[in-house]
PDB file of N, CA and C in Angstrom:
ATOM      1  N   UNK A   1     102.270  44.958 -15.281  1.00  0.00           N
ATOM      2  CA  UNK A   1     103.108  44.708 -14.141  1.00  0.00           C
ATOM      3  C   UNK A   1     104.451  45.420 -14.360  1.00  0.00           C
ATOM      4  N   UNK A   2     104.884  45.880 -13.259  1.00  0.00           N
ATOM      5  CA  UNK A   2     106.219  46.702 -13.799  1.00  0.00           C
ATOM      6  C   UNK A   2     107.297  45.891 -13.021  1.00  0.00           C
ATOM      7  N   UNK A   3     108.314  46.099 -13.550  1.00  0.00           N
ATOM      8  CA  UNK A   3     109.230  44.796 -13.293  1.00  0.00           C
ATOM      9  C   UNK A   3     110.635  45.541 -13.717  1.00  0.00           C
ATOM     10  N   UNK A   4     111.572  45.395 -12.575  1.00  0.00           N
ATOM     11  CA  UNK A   4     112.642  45.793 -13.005  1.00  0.00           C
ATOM     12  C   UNK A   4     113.938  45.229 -12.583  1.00  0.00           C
ATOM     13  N   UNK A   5     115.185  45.176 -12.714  1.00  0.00           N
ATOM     14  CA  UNK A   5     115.982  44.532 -12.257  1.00  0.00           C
ATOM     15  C   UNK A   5     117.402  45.290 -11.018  1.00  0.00           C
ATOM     16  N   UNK A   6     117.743  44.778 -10.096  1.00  0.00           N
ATOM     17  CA  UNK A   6     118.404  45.717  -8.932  1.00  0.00           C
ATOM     18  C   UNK A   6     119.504  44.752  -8.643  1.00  0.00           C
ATOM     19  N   UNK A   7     120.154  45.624  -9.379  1.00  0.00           N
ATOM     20  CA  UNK A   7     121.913  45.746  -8.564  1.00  0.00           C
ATOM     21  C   UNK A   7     122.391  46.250  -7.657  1.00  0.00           C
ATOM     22  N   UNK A   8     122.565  45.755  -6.699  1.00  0.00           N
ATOM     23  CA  UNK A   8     122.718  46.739  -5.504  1.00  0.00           C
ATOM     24  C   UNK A   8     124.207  46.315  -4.883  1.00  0.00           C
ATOM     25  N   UNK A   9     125.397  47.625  -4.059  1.00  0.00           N
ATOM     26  CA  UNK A   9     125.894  47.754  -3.638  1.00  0.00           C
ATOM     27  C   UNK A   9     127.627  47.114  -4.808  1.00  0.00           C
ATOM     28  N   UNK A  10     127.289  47.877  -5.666  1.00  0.00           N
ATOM     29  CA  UNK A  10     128.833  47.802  -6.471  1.00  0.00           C
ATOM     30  C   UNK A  10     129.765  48.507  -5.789  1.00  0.00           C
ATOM     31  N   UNK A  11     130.901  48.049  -6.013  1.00  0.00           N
ATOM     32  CA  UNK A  11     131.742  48.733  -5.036  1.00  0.00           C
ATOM     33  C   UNK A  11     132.614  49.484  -6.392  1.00  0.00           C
ATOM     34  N   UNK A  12     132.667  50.856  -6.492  1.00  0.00           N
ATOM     35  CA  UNK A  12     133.549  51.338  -7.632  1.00  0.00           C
ATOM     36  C   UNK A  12     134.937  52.502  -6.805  1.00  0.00           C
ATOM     37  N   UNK A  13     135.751  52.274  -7.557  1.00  0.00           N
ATOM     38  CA  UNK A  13     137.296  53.033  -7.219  1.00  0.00           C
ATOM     39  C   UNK A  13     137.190  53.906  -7.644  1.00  0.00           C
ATOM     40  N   UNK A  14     136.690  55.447  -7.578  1.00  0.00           N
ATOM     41  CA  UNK A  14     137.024  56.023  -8.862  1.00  0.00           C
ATOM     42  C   UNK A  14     137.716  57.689  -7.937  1.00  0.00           C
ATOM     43  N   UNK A  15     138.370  58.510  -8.953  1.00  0.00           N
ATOM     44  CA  UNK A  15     138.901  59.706  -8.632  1.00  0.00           C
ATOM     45  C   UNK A  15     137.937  60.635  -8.733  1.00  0.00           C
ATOM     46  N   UNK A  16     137.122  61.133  -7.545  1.00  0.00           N
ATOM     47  CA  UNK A  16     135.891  61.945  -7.924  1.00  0.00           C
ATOM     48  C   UNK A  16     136.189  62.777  -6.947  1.00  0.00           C
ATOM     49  N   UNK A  17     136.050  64.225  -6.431  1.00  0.00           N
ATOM     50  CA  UNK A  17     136.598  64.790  -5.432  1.00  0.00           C
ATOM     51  C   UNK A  17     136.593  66.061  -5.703  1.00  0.00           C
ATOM     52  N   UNK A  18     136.720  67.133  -4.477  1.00  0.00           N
ATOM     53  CA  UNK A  18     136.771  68.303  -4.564  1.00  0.00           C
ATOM     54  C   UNK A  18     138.147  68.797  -4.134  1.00  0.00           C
ATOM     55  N   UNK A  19     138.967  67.685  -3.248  1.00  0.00           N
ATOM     56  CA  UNK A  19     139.818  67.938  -3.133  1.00  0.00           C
ATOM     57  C   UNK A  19     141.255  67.419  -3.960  1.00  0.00           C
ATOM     58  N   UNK A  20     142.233  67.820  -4.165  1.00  0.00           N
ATOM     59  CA  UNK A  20     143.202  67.021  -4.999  1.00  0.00           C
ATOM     60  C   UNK A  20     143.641  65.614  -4.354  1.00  0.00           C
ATOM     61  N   UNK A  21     143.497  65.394  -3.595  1.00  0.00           N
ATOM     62  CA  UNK A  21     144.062  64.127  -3.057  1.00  0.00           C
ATOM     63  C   UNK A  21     142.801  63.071  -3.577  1.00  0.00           C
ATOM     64  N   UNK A  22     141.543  63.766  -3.811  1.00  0.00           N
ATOM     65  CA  UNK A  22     140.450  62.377  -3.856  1.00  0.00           C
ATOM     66  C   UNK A  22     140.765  62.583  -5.566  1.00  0.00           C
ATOM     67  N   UNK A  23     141.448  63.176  -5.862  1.00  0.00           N
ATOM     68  CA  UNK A  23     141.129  63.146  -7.539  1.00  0.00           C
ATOM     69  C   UNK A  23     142.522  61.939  -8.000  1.00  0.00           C
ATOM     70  N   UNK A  24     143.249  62.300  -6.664  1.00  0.00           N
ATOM     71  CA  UNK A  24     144.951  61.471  -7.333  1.00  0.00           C
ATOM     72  C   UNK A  24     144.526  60.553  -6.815  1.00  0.00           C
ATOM     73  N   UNK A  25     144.112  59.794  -5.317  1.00  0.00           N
ATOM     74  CA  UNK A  25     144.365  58.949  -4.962  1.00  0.00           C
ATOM     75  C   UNK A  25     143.122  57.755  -5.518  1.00  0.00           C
ATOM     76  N   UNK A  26     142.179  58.728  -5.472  1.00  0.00           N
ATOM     77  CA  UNK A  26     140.572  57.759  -5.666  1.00  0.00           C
ATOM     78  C   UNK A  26     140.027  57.450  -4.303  1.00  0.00           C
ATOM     79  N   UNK A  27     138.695  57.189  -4.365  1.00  0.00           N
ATOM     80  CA  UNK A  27     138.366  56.700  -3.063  1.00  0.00           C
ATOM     81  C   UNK A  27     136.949  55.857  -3.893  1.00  0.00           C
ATOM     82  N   UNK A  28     136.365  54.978  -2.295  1.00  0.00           N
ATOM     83  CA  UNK A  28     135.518  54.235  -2.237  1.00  0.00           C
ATOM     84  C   UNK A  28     133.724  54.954  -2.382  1.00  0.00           C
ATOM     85  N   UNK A  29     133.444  54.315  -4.008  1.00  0.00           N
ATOM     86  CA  UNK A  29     131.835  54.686  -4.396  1.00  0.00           C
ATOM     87  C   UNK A  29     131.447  53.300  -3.926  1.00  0.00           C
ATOM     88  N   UNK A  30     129.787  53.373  -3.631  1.00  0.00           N
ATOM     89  CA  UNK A  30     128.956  52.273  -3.370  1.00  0.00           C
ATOM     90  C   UNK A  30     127.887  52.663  -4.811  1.00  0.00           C
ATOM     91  N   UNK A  31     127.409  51.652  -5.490  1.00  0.00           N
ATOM     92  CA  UNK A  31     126.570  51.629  -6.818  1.00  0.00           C
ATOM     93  C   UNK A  31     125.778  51.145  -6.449  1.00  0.00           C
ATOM     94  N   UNK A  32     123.851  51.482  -6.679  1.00  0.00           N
ATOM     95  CA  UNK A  32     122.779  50.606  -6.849  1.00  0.00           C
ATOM     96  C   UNK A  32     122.325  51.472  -7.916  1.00  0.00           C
ATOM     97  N   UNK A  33     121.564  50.166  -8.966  1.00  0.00           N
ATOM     98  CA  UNK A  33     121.482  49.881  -9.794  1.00  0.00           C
ATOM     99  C   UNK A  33     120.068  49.094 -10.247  1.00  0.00           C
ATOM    100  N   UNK A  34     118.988  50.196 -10.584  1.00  0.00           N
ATOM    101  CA  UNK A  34     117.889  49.859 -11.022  1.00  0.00           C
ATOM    102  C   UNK A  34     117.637  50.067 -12.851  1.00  0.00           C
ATOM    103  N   UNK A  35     117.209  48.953 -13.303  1.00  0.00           N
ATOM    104  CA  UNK A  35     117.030  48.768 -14.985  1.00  0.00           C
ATOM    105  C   UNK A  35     115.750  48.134 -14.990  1.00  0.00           C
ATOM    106  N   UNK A  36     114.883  48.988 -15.992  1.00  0.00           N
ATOM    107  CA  UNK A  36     113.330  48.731 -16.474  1.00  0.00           C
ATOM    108  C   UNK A  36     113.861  48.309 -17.964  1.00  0.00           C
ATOM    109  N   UNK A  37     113.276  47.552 -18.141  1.00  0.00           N
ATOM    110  CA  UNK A  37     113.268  47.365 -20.370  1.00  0.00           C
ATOM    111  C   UNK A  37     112.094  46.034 -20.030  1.00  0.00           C
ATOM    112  N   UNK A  38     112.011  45.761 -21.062  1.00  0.00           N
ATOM    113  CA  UNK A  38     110.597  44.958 -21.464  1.00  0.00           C
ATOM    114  C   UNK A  38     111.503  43.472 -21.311  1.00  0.00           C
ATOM    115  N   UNK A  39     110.861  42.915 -19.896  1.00  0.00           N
ATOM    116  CA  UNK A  39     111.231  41.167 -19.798  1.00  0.00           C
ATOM    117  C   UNK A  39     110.850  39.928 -20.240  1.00  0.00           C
ATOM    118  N   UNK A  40     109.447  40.547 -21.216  1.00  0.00           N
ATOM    119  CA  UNK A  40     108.420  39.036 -20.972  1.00  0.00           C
ATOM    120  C   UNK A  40     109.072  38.219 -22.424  1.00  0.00           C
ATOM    121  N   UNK A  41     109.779  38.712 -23.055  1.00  0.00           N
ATOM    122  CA  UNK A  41     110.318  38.206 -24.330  1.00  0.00           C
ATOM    123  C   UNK A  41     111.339  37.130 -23.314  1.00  0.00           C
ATOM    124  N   UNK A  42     112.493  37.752 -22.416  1.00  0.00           N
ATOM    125  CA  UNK A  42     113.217  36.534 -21.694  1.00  0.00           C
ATOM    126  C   UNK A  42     112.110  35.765 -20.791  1.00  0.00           C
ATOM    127  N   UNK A  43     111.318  36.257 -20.131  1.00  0.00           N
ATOM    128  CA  UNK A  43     110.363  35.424 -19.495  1.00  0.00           C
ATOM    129  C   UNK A  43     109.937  34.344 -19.901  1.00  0.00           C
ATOM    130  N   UNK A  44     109.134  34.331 -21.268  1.00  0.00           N
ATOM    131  CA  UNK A  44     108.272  33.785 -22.431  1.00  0.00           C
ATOM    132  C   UNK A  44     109.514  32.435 -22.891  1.00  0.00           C
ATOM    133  N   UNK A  45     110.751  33.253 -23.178  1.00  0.00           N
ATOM    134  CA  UNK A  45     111.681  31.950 -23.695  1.00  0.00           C
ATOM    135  C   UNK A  45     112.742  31.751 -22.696  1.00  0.00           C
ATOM    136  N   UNK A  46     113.127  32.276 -22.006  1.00  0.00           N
ATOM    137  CA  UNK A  46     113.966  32.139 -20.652  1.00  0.00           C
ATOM    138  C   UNK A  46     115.260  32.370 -21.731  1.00  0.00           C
ATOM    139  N   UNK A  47     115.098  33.478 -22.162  1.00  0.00           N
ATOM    140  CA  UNK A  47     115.979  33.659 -23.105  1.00  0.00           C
ATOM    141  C   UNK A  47     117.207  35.126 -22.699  1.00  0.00           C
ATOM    142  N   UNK A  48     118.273  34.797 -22.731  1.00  0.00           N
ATOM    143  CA  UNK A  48     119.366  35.368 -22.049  1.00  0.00           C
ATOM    144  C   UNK A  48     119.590  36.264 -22.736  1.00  0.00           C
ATOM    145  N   UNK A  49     119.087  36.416 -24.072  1.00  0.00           N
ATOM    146  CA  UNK A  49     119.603  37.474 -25.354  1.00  0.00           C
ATOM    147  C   UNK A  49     118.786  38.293 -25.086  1.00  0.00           C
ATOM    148  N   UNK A  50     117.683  38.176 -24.095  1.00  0.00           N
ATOM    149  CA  UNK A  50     116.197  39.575 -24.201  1.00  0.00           C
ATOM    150  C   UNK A  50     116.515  39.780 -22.848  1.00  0.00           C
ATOM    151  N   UNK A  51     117.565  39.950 -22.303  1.00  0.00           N
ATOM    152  CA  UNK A  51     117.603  40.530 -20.809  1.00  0.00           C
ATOM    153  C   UNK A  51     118.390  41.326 -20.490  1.00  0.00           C
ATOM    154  N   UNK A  52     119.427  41.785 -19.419  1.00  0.00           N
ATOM    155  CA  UNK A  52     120.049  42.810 -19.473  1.00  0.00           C
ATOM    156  C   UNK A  52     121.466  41.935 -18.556  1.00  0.00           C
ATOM    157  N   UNK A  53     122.053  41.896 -19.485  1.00  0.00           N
ATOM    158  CA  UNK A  53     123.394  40.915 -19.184  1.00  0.00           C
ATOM    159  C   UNK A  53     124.519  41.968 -17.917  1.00  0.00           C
ATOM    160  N   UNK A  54     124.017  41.785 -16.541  1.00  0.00           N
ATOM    161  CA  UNK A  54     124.277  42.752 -15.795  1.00  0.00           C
ATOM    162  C   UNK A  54     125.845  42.175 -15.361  1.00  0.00           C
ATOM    163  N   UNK A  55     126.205  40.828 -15.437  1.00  0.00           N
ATOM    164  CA  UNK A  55     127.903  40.532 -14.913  1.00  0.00           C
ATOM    165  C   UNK A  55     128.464  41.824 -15.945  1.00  0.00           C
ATOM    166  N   UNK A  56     128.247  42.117 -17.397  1.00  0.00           N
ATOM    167  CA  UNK A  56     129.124  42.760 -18.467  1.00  0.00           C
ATOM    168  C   UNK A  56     128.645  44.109 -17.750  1.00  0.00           C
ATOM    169  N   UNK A  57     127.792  44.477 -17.279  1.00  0.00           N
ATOM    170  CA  UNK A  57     127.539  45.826 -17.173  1.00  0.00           C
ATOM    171  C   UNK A  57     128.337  46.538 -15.587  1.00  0.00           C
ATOM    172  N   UNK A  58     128.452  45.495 -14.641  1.00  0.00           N
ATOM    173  CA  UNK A  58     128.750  45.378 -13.703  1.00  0.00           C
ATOM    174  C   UNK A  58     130.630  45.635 -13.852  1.00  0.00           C
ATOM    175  N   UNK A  59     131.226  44.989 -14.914  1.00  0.00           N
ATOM    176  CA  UNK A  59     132.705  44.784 -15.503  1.00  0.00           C
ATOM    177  C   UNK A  59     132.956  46.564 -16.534  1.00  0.00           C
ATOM    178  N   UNK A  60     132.019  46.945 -17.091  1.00  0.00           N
ATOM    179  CA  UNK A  60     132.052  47.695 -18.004  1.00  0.00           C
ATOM    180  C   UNK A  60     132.093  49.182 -16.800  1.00  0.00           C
ATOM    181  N   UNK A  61     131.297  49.180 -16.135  1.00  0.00           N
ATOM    182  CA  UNK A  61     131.458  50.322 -14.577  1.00  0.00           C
ATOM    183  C   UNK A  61     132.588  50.376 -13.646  1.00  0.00           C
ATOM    184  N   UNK A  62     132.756  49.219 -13.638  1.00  0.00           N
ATOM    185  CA  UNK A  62     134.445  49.064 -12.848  1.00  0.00           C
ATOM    186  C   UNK A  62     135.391  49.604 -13.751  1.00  0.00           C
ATOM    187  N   UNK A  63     135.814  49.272 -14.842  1.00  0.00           N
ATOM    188  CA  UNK A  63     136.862  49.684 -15.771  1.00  0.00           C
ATOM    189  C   UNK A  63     136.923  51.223 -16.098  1.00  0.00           C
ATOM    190  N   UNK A  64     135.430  51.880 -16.378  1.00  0.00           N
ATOM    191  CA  UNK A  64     135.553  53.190 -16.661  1.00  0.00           C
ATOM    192  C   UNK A  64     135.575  53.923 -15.282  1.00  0.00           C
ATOM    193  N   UNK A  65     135.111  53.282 -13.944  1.00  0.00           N
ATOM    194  CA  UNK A  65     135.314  54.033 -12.814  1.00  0.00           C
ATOM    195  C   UNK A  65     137.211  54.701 -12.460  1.00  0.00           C
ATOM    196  N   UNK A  66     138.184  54.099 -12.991  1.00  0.00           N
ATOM    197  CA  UNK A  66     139.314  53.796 -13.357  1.00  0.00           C
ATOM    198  C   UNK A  66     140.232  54.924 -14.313  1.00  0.00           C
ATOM    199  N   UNK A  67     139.026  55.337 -15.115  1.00  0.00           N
ATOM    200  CA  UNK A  67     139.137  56.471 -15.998  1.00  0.00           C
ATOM    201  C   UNK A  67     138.173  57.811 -15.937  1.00  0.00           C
ATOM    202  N   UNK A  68     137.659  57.978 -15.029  1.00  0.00           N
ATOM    203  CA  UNK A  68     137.074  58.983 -14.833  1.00  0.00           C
ATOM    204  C   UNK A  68     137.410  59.754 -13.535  1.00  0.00           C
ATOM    205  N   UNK A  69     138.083  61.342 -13.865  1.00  0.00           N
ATOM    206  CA  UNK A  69     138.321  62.397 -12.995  1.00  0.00           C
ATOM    207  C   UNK A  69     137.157  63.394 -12.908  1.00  0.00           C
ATOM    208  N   UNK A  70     136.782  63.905 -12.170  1.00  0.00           N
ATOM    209  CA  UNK A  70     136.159  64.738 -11.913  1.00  0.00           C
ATOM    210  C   UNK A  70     135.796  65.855 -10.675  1.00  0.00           C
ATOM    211  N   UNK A  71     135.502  66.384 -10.557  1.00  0.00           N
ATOM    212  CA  UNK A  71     135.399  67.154  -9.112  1.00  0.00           C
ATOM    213  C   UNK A  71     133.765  66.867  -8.348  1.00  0.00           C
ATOM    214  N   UNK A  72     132.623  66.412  -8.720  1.00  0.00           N
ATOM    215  CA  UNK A  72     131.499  66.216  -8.372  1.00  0.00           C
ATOM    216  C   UNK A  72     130.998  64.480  -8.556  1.00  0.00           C
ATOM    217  N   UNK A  73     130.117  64.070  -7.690  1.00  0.00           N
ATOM    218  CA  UNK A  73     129.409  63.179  -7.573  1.00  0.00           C
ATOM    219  C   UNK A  73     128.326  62.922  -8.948  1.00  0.00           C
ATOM    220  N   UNK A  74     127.951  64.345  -9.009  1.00  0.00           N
ATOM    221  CA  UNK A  74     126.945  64.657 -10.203  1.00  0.00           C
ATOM    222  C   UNK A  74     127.375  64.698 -11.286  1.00  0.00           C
ATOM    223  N   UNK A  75     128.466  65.240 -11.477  1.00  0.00           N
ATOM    224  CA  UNK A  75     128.788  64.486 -13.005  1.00  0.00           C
ATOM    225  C   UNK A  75     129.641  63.255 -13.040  1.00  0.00           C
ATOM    226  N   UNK A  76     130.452  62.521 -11.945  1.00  0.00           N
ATOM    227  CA  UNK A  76     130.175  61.143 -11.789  1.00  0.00           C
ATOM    228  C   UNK A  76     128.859  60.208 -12.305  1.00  0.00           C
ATOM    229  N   UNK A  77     128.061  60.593 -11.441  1.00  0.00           N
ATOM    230  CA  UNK A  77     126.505  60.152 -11.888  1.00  0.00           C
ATOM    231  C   UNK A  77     126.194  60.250 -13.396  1.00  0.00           C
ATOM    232  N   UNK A  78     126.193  61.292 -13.788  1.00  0.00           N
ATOM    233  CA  UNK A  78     125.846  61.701 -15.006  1.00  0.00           C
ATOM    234  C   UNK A  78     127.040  60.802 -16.100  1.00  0.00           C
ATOM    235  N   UNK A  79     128.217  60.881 -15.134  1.00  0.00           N
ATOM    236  CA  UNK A  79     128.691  59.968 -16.677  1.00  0.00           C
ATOM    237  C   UNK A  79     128.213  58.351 -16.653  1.00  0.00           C
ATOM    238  N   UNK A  80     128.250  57.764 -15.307  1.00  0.00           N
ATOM    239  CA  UNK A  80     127.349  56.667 -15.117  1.00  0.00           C
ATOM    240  C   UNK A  80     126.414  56.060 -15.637  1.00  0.00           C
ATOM    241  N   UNK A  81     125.661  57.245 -15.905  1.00  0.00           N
ATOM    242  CA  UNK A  81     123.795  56.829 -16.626  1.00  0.00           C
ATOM    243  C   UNK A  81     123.972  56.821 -18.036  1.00  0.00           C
ATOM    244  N   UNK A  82     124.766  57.564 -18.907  1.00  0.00           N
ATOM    245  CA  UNK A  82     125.188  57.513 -20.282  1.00  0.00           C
ATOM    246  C   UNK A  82     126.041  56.631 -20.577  1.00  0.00           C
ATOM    247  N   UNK A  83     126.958  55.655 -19.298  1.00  0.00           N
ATOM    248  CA  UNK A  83     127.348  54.134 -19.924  1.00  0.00           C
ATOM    249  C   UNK A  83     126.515  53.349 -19.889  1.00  0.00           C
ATOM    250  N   UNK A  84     125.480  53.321 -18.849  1.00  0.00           N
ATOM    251  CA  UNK A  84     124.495  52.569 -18.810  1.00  0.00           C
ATOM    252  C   UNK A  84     123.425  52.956 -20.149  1.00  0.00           C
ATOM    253  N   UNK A  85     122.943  53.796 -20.354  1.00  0.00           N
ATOM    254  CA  UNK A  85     122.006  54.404 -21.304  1.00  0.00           C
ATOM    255  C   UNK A  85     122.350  53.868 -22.818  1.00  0.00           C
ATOM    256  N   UNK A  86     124.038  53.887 -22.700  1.00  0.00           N
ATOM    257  CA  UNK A  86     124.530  53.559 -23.882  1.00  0.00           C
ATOM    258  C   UNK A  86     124.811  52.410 -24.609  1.00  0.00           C
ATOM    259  N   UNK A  87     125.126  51.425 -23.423  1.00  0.00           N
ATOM    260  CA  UNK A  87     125.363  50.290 -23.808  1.00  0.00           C
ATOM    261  C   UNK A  87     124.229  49.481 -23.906  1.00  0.00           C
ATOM    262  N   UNK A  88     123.411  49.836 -23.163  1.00  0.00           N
ATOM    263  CA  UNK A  88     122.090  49.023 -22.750  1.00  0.00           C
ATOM    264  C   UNK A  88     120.416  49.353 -23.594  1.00  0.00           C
ATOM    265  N   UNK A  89     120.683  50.713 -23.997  1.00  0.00           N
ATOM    266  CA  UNK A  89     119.030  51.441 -24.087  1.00  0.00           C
ATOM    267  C   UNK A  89     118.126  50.736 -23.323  1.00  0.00           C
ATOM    268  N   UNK A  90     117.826  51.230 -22.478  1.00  0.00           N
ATOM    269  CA  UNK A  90     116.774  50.275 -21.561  1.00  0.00           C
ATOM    270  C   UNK A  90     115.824  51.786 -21.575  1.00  0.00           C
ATOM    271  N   UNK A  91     114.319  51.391 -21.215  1.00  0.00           N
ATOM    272  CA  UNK A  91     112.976  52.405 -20.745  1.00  0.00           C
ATOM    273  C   UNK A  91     113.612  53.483 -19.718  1.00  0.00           C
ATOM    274  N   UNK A  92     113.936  52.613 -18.627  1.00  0.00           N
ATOM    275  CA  UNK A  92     114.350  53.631 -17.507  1.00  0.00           C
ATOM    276  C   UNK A  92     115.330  52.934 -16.588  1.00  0.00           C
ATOM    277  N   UNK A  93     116.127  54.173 -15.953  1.00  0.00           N
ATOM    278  CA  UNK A  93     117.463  53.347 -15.429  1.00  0.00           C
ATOM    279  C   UNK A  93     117.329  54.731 -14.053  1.00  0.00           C
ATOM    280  N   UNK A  94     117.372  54.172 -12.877  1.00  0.00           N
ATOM    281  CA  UNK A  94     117.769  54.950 -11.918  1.00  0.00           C
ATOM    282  C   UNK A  94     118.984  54.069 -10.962  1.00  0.00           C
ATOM    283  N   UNK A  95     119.848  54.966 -10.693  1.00  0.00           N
ATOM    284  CA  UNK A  95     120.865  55.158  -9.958  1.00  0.00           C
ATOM    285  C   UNK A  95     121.002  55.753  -8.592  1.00  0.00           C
ATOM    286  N   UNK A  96     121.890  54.660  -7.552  1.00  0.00           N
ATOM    287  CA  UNK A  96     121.968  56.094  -6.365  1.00  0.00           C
ATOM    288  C   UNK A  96     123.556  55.653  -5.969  1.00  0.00           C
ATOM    289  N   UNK A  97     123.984  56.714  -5.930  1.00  0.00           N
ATOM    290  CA  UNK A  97     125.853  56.513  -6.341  1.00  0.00           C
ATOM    291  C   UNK A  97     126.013  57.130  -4.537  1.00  0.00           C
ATOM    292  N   UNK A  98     126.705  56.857  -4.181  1.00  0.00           N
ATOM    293  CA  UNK A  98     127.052  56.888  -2.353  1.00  0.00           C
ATOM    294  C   UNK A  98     128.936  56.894  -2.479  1.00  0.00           C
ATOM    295  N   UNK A  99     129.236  58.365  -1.935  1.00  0.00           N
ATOM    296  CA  UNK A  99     130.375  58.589  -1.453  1.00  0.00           C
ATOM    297  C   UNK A  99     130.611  58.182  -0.021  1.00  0.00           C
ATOM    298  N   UNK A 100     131.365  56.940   0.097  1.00  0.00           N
ATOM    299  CA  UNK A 100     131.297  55.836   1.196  1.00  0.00           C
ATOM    300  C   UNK A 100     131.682  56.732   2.347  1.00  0.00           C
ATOM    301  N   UNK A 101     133.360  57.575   2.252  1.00  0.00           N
ATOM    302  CA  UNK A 101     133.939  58.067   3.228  1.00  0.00           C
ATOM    303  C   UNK A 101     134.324  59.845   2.770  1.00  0.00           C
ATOM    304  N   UNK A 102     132.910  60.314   2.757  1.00  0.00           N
ATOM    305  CA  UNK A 102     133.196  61.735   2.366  1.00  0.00           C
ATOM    306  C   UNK A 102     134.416  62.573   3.127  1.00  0.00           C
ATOM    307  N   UNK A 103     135.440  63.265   2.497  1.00  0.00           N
ATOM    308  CA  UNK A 103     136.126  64.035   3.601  1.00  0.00           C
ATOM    309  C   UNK A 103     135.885  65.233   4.534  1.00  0.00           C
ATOM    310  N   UNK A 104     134.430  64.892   4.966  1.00  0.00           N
ATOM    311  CA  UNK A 104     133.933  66.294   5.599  1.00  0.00           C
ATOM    312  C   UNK A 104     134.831  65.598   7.458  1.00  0.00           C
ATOM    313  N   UNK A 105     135.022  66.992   7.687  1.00  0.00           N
ATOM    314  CA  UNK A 105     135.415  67.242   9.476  1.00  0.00           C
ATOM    315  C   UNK A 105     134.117  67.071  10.052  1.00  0.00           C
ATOM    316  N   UNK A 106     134.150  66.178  11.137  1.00  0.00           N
ATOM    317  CA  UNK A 106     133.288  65.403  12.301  1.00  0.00           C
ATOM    318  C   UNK A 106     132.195  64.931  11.676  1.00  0.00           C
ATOM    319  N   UNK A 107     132.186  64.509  10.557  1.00  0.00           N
ATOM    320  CA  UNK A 107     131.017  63.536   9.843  1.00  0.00           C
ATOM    321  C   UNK A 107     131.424  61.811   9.190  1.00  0.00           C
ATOM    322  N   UNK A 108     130.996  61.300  10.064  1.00  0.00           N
ATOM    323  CA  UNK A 108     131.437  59.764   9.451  1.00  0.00           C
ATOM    324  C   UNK A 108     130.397  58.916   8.715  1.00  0.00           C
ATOM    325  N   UNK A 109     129.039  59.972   8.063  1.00  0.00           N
ATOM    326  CA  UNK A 109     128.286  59.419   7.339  1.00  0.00           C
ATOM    327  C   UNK A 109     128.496  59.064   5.789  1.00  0.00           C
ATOM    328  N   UNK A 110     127.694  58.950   5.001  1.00  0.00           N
ATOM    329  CA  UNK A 110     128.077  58.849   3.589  1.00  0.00           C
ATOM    330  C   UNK A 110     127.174  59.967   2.580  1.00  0.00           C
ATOM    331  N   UNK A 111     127.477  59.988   1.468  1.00  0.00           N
ATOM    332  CA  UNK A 111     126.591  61.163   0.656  1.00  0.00           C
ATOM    333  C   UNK A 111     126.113  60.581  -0.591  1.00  0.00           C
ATOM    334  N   UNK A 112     124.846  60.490  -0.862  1.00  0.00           N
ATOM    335  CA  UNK A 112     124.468  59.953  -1.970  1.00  0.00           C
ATOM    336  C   UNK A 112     123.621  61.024  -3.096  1.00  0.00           C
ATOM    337  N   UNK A 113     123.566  60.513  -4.428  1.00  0.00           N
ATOM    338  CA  UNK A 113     122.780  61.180  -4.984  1.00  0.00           C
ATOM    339  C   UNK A 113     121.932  60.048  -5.771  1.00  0.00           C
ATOM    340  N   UNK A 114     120.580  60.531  -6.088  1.00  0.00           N
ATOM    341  CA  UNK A 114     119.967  59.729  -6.699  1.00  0.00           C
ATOM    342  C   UNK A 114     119.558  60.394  -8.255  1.00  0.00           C
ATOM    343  N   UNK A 115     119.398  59.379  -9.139  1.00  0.00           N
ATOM    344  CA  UNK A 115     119.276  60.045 -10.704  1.00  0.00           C
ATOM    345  C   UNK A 115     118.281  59.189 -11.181  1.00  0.00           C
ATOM    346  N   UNK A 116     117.575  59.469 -12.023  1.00  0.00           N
ATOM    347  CA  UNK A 116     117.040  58.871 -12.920  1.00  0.00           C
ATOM    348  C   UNK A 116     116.760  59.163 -14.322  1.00  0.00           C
ATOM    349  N   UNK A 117     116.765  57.976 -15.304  1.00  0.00           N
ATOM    350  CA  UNK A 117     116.860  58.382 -16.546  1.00  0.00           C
ATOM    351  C   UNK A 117     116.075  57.926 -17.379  1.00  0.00           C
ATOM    352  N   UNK A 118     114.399  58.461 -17.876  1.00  0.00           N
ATOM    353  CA  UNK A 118     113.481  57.783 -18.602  1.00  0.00           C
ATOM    354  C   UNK A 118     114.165  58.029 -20.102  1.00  0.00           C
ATOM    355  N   UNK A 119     113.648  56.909 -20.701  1.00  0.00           N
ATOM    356  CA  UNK A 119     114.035  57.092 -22.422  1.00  0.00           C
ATOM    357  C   UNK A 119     111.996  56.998 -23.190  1.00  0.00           C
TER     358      UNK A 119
END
């Protein structure tokens, strides 16, 4: 059975942008948040130590969203999956990171990318 766990719709601050104003000012990311690792050990004991303690992981993405400049979504993403990857080692971790209010002229949609990361 495959079984995984979904975080959906984090709201992160971070300076990601092509233009200088999204790099100084920051703007609004949306986070979902899919994690595979092996459950039946917390299942089996309802045990909190064999699971994936997502409030800390959820706290640990906010703080570094805070410290990360960049000019792309994609290496946003990419630094994303290596806090997750890192703190966590989990099987597989996919991501879809959503630039809420892109600054494109006459577009009021959003831009997402999706990643995934087997170990």
């Amino acid at each position: 059975m495959e079984t995984f766990i979904k975080i959906e719709n984090i709201k992160l601050w971070a300076r990601v942008g092509v233009l200088d104003e999204e790099r100084q000012l920051g703007q609004l990311f949306s986070l979902d948040i899919f994690l595979w690792t092996d459950f039946e050990k917390c299942t089996a004991n309802d045990d909190l130590e064999k699971t994936v303690d997502y409030s800390k992981l959820v706290e640990i993405l906010k703080d570094q969203a805070m410290k990360i400049y960049c000019l792309t979504i994609e290496k946003y993403s990419n630094a994303i999956l290596e806090i997750i990857d890192e703190e966590f080692k989990l099987s597989k971790i996919k991501i879809i990171l959503t630039k809420c209010n892109p600054p494109i002229k006459g577009f009021d949609g959003k831009v997402s990318i999706v990643r995934i990361l087997e170990n």
